[in-house]
PDB file of N, CA and C in Angstrom:
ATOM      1  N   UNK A   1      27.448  19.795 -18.951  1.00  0.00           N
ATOM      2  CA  UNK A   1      27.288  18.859 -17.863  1.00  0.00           C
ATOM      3  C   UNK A   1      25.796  18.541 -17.732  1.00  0.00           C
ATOM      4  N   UNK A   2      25.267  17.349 -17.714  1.00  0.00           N
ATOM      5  CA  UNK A   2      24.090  17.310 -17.499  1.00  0.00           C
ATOM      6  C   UNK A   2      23.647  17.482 -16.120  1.00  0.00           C
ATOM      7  N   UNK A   3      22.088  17.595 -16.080  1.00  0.00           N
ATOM      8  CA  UNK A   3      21.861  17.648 -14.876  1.00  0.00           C
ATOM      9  C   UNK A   3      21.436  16.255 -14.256  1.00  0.00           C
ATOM     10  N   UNK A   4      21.850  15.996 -12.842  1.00  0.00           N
ATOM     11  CA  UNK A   4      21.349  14.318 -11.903  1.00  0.00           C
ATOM     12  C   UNK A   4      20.053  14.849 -11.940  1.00  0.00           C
ATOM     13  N   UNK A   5      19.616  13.284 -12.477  1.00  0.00           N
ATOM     14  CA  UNK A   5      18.041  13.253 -12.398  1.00  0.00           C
ATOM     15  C   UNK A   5      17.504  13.095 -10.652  1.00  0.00           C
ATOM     16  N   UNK A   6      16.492  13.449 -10.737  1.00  0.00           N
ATOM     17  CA  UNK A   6      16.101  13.245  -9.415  1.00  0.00           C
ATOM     18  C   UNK A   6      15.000  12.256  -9.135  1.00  0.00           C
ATOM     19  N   UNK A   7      15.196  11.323  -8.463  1.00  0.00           N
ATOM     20  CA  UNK A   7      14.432  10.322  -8.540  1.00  0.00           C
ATOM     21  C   UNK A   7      13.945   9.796  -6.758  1.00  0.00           C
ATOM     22  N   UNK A   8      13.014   8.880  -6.952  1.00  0.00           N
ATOM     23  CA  UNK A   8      12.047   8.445  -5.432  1.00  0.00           C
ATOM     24  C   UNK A   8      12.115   7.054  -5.627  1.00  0.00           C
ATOM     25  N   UNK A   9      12.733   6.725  -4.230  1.00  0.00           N
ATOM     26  CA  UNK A   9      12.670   5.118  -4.553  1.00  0.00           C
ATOM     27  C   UNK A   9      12.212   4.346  -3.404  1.00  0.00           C
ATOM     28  N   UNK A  10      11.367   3.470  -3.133  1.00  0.00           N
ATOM     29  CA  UNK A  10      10.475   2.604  -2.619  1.00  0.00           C
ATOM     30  C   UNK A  10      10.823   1.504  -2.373  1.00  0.00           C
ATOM     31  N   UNK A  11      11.258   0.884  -1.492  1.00  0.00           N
ATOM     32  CA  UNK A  11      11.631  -0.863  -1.359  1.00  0.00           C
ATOM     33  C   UNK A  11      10.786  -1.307  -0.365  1.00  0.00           C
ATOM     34  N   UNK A  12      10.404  -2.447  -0.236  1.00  0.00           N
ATOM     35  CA  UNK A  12       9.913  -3.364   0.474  1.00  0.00           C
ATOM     36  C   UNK A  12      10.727  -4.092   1.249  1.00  0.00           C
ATOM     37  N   UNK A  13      10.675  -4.043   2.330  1.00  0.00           N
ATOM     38  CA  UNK A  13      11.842  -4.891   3.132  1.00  0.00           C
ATOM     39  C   UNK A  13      11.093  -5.578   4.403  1.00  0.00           C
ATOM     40  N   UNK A  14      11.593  -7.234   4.405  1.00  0.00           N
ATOM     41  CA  UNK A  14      11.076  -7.862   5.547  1.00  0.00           C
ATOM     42  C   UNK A  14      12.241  -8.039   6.462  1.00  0.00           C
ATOM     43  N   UNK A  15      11.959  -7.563   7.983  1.00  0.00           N
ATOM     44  CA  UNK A  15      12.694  -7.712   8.979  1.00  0.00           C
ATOM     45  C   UNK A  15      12.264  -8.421   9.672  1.00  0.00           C
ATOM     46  N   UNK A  16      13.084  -9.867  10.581  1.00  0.00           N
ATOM     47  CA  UNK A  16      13.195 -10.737  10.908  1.00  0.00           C
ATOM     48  C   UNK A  16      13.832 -10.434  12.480  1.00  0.00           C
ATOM     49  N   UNK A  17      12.585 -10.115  13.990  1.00  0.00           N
ATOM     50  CA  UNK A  17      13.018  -9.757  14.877  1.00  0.00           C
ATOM     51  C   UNK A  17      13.398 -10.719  15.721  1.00  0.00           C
ATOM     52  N   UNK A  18      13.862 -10.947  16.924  1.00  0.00           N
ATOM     53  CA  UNK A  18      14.327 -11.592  18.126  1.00  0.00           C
ATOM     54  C   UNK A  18      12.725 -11.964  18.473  1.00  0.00           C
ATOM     55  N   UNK A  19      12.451 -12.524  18.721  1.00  0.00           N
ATOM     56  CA  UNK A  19      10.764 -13.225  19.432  1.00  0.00           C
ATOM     57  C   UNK A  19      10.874 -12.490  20.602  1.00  0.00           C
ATOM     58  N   UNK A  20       9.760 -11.638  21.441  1.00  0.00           N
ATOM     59  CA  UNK A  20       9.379 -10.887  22.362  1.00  0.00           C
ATOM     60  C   UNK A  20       9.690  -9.318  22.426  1.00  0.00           C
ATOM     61  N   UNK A  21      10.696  -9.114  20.877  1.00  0.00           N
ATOM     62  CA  UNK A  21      11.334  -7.483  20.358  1.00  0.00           C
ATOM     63  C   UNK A  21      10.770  -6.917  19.255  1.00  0.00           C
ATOM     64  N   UNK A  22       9.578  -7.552  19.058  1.00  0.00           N
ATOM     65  CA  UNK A  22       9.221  -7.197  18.078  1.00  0.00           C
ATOM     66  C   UNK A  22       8.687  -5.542  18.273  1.00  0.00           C
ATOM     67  N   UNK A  23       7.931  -5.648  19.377  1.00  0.00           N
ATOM     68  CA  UNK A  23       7.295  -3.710  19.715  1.00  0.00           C
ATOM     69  C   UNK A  23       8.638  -2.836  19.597  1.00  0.00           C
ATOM     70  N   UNK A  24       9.598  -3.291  20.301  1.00  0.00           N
ATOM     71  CA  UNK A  24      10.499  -2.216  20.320  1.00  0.00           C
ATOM     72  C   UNK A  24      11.313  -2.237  18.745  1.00  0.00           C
ATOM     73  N   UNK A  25      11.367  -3.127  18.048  1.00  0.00           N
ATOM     74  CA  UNK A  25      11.870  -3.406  16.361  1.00  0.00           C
ATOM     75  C   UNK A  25      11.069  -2.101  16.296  1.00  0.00           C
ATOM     76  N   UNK A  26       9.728  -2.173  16.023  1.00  0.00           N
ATOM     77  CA  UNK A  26       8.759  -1.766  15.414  1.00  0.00           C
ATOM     78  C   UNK A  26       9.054  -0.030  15.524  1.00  0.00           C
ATOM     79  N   UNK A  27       8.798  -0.120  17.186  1.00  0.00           N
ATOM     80  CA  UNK A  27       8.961   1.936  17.671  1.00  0.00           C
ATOM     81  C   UNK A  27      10.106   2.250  16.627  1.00  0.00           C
ATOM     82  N   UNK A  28      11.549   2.056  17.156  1.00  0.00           N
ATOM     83  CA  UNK A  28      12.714   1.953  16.086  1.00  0.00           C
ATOM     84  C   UNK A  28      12.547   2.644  14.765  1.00  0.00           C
ATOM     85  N   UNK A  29      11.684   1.153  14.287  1.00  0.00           N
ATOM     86  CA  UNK A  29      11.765   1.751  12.636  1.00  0.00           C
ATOM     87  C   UNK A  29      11.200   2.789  12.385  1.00  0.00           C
ATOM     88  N   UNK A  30       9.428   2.930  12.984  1.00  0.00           N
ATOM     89  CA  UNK A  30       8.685   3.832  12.570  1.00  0.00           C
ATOM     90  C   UNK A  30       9.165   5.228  13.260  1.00  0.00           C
ATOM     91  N   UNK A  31      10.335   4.825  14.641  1.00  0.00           N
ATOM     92  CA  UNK A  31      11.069   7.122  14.021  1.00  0.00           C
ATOM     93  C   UNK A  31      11.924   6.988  12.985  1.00  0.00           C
ATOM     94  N   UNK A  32      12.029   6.465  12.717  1.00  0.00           N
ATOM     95  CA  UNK A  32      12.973   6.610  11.424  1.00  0.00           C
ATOM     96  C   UNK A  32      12.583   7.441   9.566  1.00  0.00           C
ATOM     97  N   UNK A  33      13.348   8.980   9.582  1.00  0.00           N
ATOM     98  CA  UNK A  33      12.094   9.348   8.476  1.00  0.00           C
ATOM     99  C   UNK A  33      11.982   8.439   7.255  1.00  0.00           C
ATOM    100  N   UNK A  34      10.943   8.663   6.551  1.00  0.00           N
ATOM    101  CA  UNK A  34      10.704   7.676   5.462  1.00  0.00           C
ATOM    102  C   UNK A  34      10.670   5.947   5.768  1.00  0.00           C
ATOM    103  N   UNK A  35       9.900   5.414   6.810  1.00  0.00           N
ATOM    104  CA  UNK A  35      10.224   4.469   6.991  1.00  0.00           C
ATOM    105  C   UNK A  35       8.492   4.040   7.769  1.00  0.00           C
ATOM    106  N   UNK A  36       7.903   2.904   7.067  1.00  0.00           N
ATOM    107  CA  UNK A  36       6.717   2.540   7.919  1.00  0.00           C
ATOM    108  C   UNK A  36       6.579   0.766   7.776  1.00  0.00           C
ATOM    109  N   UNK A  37       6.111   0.828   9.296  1.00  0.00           N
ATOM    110  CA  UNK A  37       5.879  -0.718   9.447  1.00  0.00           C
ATOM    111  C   UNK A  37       4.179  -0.712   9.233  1.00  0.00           C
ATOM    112  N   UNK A  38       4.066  -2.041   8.112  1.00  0.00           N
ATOM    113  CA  UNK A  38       2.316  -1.933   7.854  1.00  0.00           C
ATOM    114  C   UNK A  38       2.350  -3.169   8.392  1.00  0.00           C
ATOM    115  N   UNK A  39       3.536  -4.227   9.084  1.00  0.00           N
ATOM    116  CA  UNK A  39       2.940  -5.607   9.817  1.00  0.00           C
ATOM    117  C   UNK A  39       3.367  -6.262  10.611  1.00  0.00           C
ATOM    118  N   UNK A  40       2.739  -6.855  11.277  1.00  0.00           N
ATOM    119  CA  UNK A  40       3.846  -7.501  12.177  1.00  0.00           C
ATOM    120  C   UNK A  40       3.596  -9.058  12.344  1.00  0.00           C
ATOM    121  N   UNK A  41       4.153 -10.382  11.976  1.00  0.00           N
ATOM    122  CA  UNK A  41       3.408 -11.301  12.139  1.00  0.00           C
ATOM    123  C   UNK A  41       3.777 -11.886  13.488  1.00  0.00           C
ATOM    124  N   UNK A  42       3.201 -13.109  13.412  1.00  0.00           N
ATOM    125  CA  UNK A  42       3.227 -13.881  14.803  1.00  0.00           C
ATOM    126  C   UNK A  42       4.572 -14.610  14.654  1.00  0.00           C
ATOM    127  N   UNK A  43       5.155 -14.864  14.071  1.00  0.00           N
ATOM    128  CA  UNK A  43       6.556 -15.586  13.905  1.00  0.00           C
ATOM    129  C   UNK A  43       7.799 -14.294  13.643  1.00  0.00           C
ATOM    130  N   UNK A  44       7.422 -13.329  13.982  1.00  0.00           N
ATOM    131  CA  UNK A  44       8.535 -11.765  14.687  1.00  0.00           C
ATOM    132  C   UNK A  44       9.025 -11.470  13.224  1.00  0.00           C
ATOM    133  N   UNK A  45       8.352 -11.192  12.217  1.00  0.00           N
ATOM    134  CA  UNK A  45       8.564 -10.421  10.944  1.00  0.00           C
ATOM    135  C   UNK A  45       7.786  -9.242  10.991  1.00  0.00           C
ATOM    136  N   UNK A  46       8.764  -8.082  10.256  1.00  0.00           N
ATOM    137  CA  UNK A  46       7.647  -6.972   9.947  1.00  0.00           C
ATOM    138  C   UNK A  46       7.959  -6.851   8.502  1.00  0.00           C
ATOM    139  N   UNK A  47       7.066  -6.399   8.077  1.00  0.00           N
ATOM    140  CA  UNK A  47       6.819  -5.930   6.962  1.00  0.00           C
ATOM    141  C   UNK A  47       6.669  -4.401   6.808  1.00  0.00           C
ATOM    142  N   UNK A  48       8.227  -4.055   6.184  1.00  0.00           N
ATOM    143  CA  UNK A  48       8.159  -2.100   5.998  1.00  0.00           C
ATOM    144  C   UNK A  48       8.576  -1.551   4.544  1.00  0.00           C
ATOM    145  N   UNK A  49       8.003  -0.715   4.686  1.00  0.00           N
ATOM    146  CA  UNK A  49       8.516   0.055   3.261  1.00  0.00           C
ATOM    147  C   UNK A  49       9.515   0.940   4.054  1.00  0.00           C
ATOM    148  N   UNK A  50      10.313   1.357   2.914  1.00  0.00           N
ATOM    149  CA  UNK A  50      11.344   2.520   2.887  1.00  0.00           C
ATOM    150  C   UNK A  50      10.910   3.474   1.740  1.00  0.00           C
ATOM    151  N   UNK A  51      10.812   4.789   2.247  1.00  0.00           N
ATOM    152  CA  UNK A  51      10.221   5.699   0.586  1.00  0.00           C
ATOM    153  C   UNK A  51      10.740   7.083   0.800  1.00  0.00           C
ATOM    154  N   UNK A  52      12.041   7.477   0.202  1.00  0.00           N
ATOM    155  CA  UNK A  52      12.704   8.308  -0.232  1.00  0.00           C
ATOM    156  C   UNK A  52      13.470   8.840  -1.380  1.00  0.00           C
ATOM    157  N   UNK A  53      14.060   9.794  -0.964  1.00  0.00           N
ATOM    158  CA  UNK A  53      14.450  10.427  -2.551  1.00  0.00           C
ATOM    159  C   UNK A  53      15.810  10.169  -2.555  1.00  0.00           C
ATOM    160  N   UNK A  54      16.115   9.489  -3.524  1.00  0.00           N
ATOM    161  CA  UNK A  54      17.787   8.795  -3.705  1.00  0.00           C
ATOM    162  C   UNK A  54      17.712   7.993  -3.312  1.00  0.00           C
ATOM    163  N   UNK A  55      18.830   7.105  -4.098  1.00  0.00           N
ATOM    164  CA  UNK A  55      18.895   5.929  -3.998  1.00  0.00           C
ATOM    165  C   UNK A  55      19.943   5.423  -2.745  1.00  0.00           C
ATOM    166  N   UNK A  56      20.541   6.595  -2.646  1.00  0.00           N
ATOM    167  CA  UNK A  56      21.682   6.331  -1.652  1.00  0.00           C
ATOM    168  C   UNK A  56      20.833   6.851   0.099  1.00  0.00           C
ATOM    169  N   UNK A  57      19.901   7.395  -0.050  1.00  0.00           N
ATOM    170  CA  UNK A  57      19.522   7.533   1.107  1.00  0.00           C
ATOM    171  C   UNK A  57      19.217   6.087   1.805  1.00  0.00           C
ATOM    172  N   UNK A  58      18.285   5.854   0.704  1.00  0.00           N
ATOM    173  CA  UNK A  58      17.297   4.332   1.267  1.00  0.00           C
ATOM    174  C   UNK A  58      18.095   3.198   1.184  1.00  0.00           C
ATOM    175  N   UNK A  59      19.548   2.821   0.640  1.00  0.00           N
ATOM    176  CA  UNK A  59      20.611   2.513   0.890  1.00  0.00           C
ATOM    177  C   UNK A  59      20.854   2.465   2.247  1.00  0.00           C
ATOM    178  N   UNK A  60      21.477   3.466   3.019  1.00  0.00           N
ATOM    179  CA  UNK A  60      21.853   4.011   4.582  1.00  0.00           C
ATOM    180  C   UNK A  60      21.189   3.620   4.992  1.00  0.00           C
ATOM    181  N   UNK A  61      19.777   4.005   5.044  1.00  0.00           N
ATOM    182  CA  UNK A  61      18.379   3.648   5.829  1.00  0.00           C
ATOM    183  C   UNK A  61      18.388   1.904   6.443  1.00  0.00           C
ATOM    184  N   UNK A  62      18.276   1.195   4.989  1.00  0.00           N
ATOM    185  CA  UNK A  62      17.931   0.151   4.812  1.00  0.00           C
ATOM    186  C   UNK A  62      19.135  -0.873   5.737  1.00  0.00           C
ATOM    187  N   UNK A  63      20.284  -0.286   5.548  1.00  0.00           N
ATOM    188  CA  UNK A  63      21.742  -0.808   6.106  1.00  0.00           C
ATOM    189  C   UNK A  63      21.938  -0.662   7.952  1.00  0.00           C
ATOM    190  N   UNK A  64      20.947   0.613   8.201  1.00  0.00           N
ATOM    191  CA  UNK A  64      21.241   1.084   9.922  1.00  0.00           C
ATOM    192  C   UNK A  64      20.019  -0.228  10.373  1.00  0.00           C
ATOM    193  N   UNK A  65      19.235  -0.506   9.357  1.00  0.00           N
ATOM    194  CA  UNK A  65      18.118  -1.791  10.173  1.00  0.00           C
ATOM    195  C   UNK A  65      19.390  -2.651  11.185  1.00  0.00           C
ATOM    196  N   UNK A  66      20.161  -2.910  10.559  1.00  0.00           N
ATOM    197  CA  UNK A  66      21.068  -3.994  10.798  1.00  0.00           C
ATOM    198  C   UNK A  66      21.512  -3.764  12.452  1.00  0.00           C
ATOM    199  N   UNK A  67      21.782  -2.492  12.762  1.00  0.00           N
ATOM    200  CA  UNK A  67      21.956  -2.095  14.395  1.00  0.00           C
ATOM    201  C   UNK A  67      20.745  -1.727  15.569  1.00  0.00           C
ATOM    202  N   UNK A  68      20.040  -1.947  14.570  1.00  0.00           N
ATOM    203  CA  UNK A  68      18.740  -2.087  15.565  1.00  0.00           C
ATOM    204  C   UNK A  68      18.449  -3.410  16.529  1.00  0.00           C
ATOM    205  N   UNK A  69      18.809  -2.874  17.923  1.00  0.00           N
ATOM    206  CA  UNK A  69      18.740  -4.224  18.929  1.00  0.00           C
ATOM    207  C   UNK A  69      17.911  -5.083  18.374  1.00  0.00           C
ATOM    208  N   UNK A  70      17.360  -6.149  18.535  1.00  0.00           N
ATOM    209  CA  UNK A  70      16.105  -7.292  18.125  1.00  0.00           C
ATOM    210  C   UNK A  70      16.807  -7.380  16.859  1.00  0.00           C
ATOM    211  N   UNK A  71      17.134  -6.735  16.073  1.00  0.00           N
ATOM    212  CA  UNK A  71      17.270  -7.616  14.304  1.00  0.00           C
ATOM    213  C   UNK A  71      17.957  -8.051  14.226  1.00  0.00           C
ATOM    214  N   UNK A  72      17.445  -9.105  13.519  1.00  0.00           N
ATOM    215  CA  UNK A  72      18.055 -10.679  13.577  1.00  0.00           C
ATOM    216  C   UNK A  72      18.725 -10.465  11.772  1.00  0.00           C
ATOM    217  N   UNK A  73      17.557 -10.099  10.788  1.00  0.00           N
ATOM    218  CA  UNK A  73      18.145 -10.365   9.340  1.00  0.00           C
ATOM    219  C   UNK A  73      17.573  -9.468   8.717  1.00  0.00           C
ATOM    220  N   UNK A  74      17.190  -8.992   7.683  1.00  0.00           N
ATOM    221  CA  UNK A  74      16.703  -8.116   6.844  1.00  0.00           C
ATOM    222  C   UNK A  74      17.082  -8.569   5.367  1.00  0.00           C
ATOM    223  N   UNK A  75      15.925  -8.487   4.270  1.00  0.00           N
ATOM    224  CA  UNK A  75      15.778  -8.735   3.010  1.00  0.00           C
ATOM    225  C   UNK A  75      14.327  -7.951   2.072  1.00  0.00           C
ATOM    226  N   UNK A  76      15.224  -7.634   1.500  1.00  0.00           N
ATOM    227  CA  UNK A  76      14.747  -6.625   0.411  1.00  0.00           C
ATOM    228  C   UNK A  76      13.826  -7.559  -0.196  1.00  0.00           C
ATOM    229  N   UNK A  77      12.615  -6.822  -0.675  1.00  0.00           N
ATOM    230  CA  UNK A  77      11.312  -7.560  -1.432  1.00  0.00           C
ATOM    231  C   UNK A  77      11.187  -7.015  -2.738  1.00  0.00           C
ATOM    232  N   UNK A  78      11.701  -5.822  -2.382  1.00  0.00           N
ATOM    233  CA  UNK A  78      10.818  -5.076  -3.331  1.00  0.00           C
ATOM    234  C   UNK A  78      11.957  -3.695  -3.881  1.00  0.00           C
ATOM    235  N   UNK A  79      11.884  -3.135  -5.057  1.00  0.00           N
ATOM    236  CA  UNK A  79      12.825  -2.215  -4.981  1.00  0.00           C
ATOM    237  C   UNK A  79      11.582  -1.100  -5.965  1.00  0.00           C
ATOM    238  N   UNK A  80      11.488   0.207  -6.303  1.00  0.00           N
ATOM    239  CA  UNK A  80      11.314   0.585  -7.651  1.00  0.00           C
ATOM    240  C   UNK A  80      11.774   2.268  -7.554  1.00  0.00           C
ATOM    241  N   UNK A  81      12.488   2.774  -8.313  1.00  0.00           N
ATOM    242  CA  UNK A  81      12.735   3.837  -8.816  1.00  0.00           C
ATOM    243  C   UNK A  81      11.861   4.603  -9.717  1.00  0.00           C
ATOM    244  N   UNK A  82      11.900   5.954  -9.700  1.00  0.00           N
ATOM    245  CA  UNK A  82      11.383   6.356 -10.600  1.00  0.00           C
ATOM    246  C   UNK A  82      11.471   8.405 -10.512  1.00  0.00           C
ATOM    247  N   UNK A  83      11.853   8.751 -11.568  1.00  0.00           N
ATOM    248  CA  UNK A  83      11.811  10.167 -12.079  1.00  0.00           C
ATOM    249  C   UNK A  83      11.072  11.278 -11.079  1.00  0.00           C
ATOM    250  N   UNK A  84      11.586  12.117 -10.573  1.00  0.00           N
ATOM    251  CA  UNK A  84      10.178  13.099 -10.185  1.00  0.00           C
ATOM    252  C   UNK A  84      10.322  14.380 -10.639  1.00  0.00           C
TER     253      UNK A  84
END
């Protein structure tokens, strides 16, 4: 049987908030482990990474954005895998 590789995976994801929800989008994401907002623009986008181990974590992660009061949409930018 071989052994599952173990791997770390990184996506880029822009979230698309309700206009005036953006602070509380923001608190939200950043308790969330493995999860940081580096932006926030003036037209209620943030800009976050997701950075965990498995692919199925950051999967879940990426999917609970969706019940976060204020979010409006969410889209993946960025994906990359890799060995550790």
């Amino acid at each position: 049987m071989a052994k599952a590789e173990e791997t770390i995976d990184i996506c880029g994801v822009l979230v698309h908030a309700t206009k005036g929800k953006e602070s509380e989008v923001e608190a939200t994401l950043q308790a969330i482990e493995g999860v940081d907002v580096h932006h926030v623009t003036d037209n209620s986008r943030l800009v976050v990474t997701v950075e965990l181990d498995g692919k199925g974590q950051v999967i879940d992660t990426m999917d609970s954005f969706r019940d976060i009061p204020g979010v409006v949409s969410t889209v993946l930018t960025y994906q990359h895998s890799e060995e550790v």
